[in-house]
N, C-alpha and C. Protein backbone atom coordinates (compact mmCIF):
# COMPACT_ATOMS: atom_id res chain seq x y z
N UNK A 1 9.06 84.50 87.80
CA UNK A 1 9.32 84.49 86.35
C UNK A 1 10.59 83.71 86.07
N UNK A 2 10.45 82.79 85.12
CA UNK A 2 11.27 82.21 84.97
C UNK A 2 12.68 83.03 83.95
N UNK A 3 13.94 82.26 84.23
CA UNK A 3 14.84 82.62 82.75
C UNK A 3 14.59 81.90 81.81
N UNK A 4 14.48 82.83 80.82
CA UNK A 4 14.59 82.18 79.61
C UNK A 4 15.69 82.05 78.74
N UNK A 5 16.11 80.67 78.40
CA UNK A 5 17.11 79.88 77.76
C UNK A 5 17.31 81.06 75.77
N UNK A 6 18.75 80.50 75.73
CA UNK A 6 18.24 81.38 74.24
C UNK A 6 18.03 79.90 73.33
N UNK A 7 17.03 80.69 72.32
CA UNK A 7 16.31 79.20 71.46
C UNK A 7 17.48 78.33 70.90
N UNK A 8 17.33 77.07 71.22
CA UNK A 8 18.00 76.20 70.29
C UNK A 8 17.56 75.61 68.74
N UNK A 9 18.00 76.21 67.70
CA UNK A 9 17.86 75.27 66.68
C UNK A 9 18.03 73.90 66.44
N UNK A 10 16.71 73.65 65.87
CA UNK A 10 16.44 72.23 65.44
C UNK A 10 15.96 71.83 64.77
N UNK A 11 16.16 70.62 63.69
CA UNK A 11 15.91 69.81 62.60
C UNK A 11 14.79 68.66 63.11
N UNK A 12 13.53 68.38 62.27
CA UNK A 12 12.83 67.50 62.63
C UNK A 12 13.14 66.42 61.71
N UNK A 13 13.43 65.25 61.31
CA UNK A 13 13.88 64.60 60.28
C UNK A 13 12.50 63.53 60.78
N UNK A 14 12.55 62.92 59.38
CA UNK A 14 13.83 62.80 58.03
C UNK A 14 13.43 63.73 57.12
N UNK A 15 11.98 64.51 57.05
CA UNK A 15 11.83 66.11 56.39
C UNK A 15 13.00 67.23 56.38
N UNK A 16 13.46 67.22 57.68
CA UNK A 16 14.17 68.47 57.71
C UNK A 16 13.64 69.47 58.16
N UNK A 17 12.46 69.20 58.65
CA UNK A 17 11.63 70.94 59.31
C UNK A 17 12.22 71.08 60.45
N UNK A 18 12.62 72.44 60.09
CA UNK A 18 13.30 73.32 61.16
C UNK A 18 12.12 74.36 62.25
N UNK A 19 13.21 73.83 63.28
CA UNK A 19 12.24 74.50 64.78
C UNK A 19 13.18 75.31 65.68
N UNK A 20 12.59 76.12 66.72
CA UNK A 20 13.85 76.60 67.57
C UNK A 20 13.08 75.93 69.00
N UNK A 21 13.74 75.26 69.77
CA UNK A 21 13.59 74.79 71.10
C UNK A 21 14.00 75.67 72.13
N UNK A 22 13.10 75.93 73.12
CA UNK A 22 13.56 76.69 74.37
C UNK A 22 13.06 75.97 75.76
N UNK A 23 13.92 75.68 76.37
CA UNK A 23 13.58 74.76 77.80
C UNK A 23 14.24 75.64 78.79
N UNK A 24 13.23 76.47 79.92
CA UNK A 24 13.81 76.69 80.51
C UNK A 24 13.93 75.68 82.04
N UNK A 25 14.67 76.34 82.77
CA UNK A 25 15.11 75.65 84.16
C UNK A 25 14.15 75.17 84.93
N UNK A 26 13.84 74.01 84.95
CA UNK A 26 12.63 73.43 85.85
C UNK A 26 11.21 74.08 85.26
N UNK A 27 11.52 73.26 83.57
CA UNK A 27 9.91 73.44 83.24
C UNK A 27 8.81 72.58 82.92
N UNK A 28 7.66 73.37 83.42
CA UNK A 28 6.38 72.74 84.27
C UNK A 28 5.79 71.55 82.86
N UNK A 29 6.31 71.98 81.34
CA UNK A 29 5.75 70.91 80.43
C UNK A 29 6.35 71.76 78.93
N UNK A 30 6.11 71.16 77.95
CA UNK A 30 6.45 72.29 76.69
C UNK A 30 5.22 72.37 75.99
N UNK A 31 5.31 73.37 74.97
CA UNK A 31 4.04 73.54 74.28
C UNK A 31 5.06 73.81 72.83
N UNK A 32 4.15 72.78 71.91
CA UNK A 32 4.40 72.65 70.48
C UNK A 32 3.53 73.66 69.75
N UNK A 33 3.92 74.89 68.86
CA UNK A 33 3.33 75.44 68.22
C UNK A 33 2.59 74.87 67.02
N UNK A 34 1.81 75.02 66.69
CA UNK A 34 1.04 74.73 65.10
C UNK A 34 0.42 75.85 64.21
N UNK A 35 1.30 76.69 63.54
CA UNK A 35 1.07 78.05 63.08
C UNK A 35 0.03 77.68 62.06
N UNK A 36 -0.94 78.72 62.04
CA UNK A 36 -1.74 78.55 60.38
C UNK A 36 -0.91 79.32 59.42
N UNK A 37 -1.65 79.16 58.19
CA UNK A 37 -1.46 79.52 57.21
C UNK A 37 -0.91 80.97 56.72
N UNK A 38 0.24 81.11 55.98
CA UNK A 38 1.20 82.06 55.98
C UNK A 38 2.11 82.64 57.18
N UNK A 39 1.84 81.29 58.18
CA UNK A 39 2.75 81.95 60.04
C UNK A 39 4.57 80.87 59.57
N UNK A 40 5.00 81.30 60.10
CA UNK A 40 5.98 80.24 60.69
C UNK A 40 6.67 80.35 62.04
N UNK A 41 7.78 79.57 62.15
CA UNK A 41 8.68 79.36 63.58
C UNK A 41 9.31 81.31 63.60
N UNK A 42 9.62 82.18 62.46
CA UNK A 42 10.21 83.50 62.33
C UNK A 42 9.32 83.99 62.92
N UNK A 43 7.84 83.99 62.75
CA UNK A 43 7.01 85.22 63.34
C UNK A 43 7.13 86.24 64.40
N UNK A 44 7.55 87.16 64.03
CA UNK A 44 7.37 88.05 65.52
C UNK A 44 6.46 87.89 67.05
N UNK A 45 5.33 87.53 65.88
CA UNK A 45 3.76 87.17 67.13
C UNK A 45 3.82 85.73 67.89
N UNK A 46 4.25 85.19 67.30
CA UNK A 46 4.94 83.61 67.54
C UNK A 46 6.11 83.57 68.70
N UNK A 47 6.84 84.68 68.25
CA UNK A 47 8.11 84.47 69.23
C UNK A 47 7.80 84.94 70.79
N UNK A 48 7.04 86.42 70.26
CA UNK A 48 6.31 86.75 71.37
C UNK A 48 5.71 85.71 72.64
N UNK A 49 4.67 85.61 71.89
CA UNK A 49 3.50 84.44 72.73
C UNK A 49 4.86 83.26 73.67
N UNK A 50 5.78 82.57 72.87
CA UNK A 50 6.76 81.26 72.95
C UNK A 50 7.48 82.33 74.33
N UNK A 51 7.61 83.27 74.33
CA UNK A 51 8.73 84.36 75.41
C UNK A 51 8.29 84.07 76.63
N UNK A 52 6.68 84.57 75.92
CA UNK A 52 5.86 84.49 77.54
C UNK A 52 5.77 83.15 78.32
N UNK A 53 5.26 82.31 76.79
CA UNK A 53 4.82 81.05 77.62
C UNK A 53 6.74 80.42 78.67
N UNK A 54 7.69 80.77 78.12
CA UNK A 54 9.09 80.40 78.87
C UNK A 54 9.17 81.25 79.96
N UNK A 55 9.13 82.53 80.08
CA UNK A 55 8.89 83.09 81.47
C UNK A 55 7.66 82.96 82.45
N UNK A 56 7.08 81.88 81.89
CA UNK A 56 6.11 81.23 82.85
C UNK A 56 6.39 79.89 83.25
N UNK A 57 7.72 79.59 82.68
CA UNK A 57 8.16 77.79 82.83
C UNK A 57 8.17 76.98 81.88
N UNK A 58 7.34 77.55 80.92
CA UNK A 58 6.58 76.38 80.03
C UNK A 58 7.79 76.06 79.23
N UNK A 59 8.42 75.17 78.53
CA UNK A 59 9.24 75.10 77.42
C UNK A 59 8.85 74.68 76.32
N UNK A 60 9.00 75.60 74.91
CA UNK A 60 8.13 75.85 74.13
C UNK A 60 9.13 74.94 72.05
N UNK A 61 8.39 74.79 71.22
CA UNK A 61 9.20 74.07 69.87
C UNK A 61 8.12 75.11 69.44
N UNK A 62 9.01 75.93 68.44
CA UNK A 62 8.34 76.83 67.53
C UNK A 62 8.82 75.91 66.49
N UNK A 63 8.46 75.46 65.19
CA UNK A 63 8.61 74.70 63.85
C UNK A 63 7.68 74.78 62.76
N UNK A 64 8.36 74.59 61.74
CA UNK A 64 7.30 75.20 60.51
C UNK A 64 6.99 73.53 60.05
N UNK A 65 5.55 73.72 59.89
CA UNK A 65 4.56 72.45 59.44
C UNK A 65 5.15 72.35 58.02
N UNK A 66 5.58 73.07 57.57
CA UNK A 66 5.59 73.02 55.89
C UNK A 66 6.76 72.99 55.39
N UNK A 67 7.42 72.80 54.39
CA UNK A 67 8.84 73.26 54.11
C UNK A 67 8.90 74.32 53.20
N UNK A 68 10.02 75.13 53.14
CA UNK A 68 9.97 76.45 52.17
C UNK A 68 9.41 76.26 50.78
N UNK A 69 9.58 75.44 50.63
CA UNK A 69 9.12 75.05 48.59
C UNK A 69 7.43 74.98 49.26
N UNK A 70 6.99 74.37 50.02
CA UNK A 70 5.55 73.58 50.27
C UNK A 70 4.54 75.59 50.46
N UNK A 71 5.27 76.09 51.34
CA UNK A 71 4.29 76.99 52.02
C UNK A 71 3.58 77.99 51.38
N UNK A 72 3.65 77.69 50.17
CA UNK A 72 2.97 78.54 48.71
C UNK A 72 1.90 77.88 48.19
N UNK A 73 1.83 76.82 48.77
CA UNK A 73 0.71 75.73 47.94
C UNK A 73 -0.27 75.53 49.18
N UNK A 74 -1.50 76.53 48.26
CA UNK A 74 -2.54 76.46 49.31
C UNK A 74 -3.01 74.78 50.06
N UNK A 75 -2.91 73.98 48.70
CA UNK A 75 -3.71 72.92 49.02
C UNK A 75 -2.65 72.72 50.30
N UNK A 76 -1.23 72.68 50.54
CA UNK A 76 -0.86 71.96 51.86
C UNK A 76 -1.16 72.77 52.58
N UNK A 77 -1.31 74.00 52.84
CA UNK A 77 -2.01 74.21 53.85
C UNK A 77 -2.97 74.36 54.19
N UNK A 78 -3.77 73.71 53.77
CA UNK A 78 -5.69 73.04 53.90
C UNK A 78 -5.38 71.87 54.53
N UNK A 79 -4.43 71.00 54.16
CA UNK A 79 -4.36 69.54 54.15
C UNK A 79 -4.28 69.12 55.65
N UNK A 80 -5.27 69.42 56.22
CA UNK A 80 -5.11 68.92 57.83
C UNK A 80 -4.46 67.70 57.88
N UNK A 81 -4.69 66.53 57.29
CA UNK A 81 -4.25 64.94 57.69
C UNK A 81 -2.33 65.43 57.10
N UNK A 82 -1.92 65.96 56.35
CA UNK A 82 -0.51 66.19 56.56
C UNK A 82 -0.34 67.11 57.58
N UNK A 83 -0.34 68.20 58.09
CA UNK A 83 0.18 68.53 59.01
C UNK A 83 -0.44 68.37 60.31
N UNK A 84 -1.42 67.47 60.58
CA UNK A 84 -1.11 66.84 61.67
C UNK A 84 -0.06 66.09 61.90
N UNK A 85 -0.08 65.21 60.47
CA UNK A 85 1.22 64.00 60.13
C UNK A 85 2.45 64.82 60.59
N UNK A 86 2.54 66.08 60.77
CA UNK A 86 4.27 66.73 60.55
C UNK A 86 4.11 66.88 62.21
N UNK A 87 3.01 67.60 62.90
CA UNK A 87 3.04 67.14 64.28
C UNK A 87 3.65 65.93 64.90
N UNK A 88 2.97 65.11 64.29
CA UNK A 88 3.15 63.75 65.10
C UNK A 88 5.03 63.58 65.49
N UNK A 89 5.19 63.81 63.57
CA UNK A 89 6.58 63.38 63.83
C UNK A 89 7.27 64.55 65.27
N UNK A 90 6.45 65.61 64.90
CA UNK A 90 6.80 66.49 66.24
C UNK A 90 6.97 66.27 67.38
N UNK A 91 6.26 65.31 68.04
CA UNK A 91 5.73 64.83 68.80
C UNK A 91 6.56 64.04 69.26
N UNK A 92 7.22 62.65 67.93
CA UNK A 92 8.57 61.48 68.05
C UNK A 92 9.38 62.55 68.78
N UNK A 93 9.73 63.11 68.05
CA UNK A 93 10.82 64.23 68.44
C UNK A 93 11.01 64.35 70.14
N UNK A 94 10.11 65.10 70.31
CA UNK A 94 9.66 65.22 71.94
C UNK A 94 10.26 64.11 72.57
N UNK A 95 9.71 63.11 72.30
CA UNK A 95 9.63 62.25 73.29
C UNK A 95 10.92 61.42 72.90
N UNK A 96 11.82 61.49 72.45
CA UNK A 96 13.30 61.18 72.26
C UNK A 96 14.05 62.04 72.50
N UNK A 97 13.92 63.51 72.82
CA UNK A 97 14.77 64.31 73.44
C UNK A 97 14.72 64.55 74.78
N UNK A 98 15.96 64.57 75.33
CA UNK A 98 16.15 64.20 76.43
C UNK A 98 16.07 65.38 77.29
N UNK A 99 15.71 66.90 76.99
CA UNK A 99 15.72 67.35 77.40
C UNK A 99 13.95 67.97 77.77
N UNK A 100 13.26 67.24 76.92
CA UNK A 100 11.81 66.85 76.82
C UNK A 100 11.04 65.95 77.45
N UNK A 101 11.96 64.97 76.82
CA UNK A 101 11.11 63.54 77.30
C UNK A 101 10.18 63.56 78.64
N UNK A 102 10.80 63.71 79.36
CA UNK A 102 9.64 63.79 80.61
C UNK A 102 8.60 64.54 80.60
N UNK A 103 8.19 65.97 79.53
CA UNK A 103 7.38 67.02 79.99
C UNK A 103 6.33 66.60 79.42
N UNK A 104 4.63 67.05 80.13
CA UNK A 104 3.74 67.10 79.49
C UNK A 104 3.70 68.34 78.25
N UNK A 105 3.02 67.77 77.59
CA UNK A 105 3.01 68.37 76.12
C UNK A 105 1.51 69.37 76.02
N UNK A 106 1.55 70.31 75.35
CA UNK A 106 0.97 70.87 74.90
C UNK A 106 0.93 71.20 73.35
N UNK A 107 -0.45 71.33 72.95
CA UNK A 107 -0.26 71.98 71.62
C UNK A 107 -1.28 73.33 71.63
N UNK A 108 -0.50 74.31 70.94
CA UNK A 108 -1.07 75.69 70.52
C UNK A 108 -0.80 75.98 69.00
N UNK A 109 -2.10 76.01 68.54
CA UNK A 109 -2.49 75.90 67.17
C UNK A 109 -3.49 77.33 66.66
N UNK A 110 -3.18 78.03 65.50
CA UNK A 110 -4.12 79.17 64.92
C UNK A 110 -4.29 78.19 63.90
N UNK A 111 -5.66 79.62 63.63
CA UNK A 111 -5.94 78.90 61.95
C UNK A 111 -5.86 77.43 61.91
N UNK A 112 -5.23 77.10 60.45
CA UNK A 112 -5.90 75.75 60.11
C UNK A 112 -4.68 74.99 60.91
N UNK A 113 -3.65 75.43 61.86
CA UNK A 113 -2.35 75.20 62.90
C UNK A 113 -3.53 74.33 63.89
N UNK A 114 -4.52 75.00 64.48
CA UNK A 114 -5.08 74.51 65.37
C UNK A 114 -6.33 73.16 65.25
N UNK A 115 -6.84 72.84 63.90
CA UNK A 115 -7.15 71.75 63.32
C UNK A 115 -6.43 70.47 63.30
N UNK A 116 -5.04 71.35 62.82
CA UNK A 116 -4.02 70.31 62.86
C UNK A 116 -3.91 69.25 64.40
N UNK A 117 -3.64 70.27 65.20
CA UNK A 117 -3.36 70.19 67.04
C UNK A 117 -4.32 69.35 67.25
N UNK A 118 -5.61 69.93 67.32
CA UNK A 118 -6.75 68.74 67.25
C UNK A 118 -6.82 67.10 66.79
N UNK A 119 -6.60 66.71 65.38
CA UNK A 119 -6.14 66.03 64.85
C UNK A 119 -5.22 65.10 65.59
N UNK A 120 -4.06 65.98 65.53
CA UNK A 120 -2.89 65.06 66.58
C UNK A 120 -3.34 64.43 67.62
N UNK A 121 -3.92 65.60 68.27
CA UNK A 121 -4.34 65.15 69.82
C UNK A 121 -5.07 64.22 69.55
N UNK A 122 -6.23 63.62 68.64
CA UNK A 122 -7.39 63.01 68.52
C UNK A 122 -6.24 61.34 68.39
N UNK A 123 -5.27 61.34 67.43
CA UNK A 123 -4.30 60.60 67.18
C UNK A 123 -3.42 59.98 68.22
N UNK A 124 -2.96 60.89 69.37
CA UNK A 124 -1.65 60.51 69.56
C UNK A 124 -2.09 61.07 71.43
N UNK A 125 -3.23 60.30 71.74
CA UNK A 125 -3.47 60.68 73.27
C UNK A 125 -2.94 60.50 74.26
N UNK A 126 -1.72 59.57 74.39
CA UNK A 126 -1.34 59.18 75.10
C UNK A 126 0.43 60.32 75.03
N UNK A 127 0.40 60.92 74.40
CA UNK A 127 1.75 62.44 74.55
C UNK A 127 0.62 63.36 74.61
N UNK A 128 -0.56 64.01 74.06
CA UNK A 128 -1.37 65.26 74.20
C UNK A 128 -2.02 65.27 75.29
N UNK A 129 -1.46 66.46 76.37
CA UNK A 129 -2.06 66.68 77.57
C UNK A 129 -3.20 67.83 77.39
N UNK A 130 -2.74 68.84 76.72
CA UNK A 130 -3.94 70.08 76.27
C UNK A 130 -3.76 70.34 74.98
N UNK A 131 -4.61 71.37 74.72
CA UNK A 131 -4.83 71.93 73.28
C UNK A 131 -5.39 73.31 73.43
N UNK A 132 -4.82 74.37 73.01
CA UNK A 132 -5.20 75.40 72.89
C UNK A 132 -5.40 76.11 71.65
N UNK A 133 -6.46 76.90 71.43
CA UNK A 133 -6.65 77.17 69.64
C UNK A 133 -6.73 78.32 69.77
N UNK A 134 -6.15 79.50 69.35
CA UNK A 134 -5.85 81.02 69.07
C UNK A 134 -6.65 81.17 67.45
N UNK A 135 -7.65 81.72 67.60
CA UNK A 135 -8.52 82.18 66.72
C UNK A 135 -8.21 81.10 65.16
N UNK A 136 -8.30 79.76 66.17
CA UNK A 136 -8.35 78.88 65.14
C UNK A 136 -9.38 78.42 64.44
N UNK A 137 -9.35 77.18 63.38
CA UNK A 137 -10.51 76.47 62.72
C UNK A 137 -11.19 75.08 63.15
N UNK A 138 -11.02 74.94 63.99
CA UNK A 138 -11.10 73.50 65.03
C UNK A 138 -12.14 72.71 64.24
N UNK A 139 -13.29 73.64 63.39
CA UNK A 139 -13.82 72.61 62.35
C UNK A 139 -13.55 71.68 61.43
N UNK A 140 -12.47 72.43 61.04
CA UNK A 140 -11.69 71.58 60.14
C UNK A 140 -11.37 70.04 60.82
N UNK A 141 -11.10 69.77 61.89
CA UNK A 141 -10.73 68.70 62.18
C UNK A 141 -11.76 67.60 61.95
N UNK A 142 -13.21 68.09 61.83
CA UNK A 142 -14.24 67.33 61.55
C UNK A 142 -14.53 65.85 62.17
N UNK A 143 -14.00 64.55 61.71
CA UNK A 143 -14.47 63.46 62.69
C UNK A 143 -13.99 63.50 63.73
N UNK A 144 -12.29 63.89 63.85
CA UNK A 144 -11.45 63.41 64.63
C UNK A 144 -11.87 64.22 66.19
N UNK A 145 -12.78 65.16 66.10
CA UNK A 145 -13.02 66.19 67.28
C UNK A 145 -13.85 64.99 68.23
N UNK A 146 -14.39 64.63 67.76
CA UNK A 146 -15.11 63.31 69.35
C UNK A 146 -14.00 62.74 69.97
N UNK A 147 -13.09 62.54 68.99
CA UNK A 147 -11.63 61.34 69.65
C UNK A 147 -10.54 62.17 70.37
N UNK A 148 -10.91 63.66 70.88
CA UNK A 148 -9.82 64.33 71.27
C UNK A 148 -10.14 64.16 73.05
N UNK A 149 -9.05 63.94 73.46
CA UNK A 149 -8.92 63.32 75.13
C UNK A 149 -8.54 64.45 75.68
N UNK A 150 -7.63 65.36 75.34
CA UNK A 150 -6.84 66.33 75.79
C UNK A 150 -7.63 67.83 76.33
N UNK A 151 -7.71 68.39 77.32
CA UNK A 151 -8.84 69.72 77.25
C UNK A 151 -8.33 70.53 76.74
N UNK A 152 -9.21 71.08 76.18
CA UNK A 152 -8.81 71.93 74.98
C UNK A 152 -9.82 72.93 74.97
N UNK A 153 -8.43 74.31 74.82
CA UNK A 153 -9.37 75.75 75.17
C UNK A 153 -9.37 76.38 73.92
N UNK A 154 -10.83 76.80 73.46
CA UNK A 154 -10.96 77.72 71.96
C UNK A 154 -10.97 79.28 72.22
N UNK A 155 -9.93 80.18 72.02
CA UNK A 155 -9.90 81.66 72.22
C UNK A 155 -10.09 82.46 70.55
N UNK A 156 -11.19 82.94 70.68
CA UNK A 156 -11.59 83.35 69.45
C UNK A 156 -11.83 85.25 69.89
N UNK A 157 -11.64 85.96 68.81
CA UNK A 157 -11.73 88.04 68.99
C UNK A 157 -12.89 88.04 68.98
N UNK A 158 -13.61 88.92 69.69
CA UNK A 158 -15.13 89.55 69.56
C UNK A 158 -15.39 89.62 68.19
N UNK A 159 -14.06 89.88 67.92
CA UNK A 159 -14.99 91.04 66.25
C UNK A 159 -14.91 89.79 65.23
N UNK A 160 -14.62 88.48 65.36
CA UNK A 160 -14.05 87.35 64.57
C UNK A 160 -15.67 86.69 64.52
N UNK A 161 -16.68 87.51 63.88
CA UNK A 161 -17.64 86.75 64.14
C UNK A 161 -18.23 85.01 63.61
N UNK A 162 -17.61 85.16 62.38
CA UNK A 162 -17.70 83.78 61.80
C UNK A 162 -16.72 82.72 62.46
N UNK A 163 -15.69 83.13 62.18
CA UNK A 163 -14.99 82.26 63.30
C UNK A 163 -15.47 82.06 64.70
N UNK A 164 -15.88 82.82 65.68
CA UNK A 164 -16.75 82.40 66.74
C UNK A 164 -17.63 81.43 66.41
N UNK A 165 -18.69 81.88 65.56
CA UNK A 165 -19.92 80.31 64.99
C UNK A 165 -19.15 78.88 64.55
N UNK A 166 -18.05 79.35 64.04
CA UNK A 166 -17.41 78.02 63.83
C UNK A 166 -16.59 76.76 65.19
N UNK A 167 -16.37 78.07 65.68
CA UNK A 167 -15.64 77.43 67.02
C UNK A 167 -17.16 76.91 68.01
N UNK A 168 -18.10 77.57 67.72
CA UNK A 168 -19.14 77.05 68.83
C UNK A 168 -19.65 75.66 68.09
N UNK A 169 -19.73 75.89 66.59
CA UNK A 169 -19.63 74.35 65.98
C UNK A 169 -19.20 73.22 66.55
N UNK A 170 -17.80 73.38 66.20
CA UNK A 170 -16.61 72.54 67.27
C UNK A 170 -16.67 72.20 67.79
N UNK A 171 -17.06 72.92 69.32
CA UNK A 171 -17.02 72.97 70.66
C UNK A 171 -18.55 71.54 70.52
N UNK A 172 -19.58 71.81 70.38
CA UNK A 172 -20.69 70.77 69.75
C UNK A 172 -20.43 69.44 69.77
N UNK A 173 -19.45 69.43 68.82
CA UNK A 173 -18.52 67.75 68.88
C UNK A 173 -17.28 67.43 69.90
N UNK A 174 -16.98 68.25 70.65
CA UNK A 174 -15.93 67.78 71.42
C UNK A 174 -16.69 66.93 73.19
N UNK A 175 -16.06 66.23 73.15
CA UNK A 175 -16.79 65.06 74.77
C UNK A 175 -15.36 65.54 75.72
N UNK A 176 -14.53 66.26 75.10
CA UNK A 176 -13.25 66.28 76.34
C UNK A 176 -13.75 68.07 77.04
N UNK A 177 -12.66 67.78 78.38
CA UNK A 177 -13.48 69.08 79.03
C UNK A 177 -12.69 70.41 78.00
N UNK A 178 -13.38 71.52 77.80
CA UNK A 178 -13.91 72.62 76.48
C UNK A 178 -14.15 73.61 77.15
N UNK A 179 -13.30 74.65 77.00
CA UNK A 179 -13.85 76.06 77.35
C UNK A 179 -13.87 76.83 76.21
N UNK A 180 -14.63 77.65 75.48
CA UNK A 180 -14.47 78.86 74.82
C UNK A 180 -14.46 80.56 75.26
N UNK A 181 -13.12 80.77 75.06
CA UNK A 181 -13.22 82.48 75.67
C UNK A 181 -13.62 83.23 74.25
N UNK A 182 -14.16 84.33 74.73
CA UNK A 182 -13.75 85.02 73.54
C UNK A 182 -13.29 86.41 74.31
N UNK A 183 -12.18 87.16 73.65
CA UNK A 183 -11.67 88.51 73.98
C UNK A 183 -11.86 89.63 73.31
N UNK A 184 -12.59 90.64 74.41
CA UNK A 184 -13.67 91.48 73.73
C UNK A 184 -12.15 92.83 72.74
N UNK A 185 -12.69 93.01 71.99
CA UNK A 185 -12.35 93.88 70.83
C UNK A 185 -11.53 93.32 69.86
N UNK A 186 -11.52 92.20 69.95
CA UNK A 186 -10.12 91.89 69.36
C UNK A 186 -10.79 90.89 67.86
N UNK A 187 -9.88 91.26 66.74
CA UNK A 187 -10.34 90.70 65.58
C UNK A 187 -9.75 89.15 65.40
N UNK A 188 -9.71 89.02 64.54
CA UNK A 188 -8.94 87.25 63.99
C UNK A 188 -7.56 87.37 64.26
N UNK A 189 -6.70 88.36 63.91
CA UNK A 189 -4.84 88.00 64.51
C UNK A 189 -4.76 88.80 65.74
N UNK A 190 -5.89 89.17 66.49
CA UNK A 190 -5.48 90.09 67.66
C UNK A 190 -4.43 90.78 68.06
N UNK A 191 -4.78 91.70 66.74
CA UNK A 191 -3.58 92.89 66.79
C UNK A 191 -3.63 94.12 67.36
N UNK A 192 -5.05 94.24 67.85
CA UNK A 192 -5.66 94.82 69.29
C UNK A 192 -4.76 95.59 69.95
N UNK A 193 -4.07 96.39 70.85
CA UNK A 193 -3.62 96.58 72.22
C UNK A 193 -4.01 95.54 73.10
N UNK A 194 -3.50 95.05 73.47
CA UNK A 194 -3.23 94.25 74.84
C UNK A 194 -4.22 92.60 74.80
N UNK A 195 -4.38 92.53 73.01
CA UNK A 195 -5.17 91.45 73.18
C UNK A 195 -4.70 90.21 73.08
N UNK A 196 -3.54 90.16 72.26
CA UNK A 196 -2.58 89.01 72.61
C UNK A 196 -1.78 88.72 73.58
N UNK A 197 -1.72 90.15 74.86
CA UNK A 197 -1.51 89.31 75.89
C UNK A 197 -2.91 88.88 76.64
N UNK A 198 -4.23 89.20 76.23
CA UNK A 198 -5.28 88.19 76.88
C UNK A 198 -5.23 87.37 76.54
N UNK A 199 -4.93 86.68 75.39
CA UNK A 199 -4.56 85.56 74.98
C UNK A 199 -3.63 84.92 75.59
N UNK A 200 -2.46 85.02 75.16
CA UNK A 200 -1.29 84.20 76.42
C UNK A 200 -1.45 84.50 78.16
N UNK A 201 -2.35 85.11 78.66
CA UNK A 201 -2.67 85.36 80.12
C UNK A 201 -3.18 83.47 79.68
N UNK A 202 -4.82 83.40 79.18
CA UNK A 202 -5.89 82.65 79.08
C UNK A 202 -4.69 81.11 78.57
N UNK A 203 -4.00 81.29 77.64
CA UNK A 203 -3.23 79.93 77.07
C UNK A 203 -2.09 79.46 78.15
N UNK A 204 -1.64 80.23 79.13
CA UNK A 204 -0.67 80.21 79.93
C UNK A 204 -1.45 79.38 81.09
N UNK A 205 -2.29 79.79 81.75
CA UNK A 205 -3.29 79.91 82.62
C UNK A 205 -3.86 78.19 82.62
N UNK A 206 -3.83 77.68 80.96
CA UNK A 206 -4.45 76.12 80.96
C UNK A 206 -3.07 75.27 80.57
N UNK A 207 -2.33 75.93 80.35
CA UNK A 207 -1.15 75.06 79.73
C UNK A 207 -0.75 74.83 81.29
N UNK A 208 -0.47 75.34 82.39
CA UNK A 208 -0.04 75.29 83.50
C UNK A 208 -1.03 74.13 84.59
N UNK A 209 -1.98 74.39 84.16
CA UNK A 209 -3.48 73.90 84.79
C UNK A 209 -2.64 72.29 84.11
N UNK A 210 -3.04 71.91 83.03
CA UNK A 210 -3.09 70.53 82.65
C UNK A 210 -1.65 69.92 82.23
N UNK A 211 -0.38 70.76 82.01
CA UNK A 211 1.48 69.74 81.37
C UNK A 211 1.64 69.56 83.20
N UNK A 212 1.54 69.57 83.93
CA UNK A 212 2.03 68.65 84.50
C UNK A 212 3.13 67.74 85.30
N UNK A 213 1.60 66.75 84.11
CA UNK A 213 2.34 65.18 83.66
C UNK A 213 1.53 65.19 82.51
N UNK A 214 2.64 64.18 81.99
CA UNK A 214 2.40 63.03 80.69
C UNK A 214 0.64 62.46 81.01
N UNK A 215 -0.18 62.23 80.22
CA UNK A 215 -1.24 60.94 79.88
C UNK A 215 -0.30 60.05 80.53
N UNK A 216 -1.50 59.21 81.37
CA UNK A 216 -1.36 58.17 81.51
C UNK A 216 -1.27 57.00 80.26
């Protein structure tokens, strides 16, 4: 088990979206969060998941897609083609910090967070090593799902039944290698007993498998 660093605050410019960075000591890649709708970088469940994935190596950017005035307005958070756009710049980021730059990247995306991830990845293949979607909408990403290079795992709750049909949608259009779990009892925020750590067991498990390295 690794130590974990305490988070560093950080500014994504020229927006200004604020993130907290955690790199711990000899880690294996980072993973960029992409919260859905009504989540941010504060979340309890967020910080959680980001703990684990650092006492597993991983070094993790929790950051809010939206800015405080924006995160009230449903339409931006529908608007997949902007917050992929706020990824990307996520992404610049990465790969100009020096305490980054080298790691393979990951993205972990809920809700319409994980459309977004998709998106990016479909965009920007050459930084997206995986993609993981926590009882996300991966439909939403719609064309861009053929153009995603990155493997990418869909973890959807037993009891999330529409969301399951949607993710097997998804899964339909994707040509990159695709696993879908699903974790038995658990609803859409898997607030379950012990189901969000099946979740970060399963997101830990591929983030380790594929950061690495960088895309060629």
């Amino acid at each position: 088990m690794a130590d974990v660093p305490r988070a560093q605050d950080i500014e994504i410019l020229p927006l200004g979206l604020k993130g907290f960075l955690s790199v711990p000591d000899g880690a294996s890649g980072i993973v960029l969060f992409a919260h859905g709708s009504g989540s941010s970088r504060l979340s309890p469940r967020n910080a959680q998941v980001a703990r684990a994935f650092n006492e597993a190596g991983l070094a993790t950017l929790l950051f809010d897609l939206l800015l405080p005035s924006e995160a009230n307005d449903r339409h931006k958070v529908f608007d997949i083609p902007l917050l992929a756009g706020r990824l990307e710049e996520a992404l610049d980021w990465i790969e100009e910090e020096e305490t980054t730059t080298d790691l393979g990247v990951g993205l972990f995306g809920a809700s319409t967070g994980a459309a977004a991830a998709l998106t990016a990845a479909a965009r920007r293949p050459e930084l997206v090593s995986a993609v993981v979607s926590r009882g996300g909408r991966p439909d939403l990403a719609a064309d861009a799902l053929a153009s995603v290079l990155a493997p990418t795992l869909l973890i959807v709750g037993e009891l999330d039944a529409v969301v399951i049909e949607l993710n097997r949608r998804a899964m339909s259009q994707l040509t990159c290698p695709t696993r879908l779990e699903i974790v038995l009892g658990a609803t859409h925020l898997f607030e379950e007993p012990g189901t969000i750590d099946q979740v970060v067991a399963l997101a830990t498990a591929w983030f380790t498998q594929y950061l690495e390295t960088r895309p060629e």
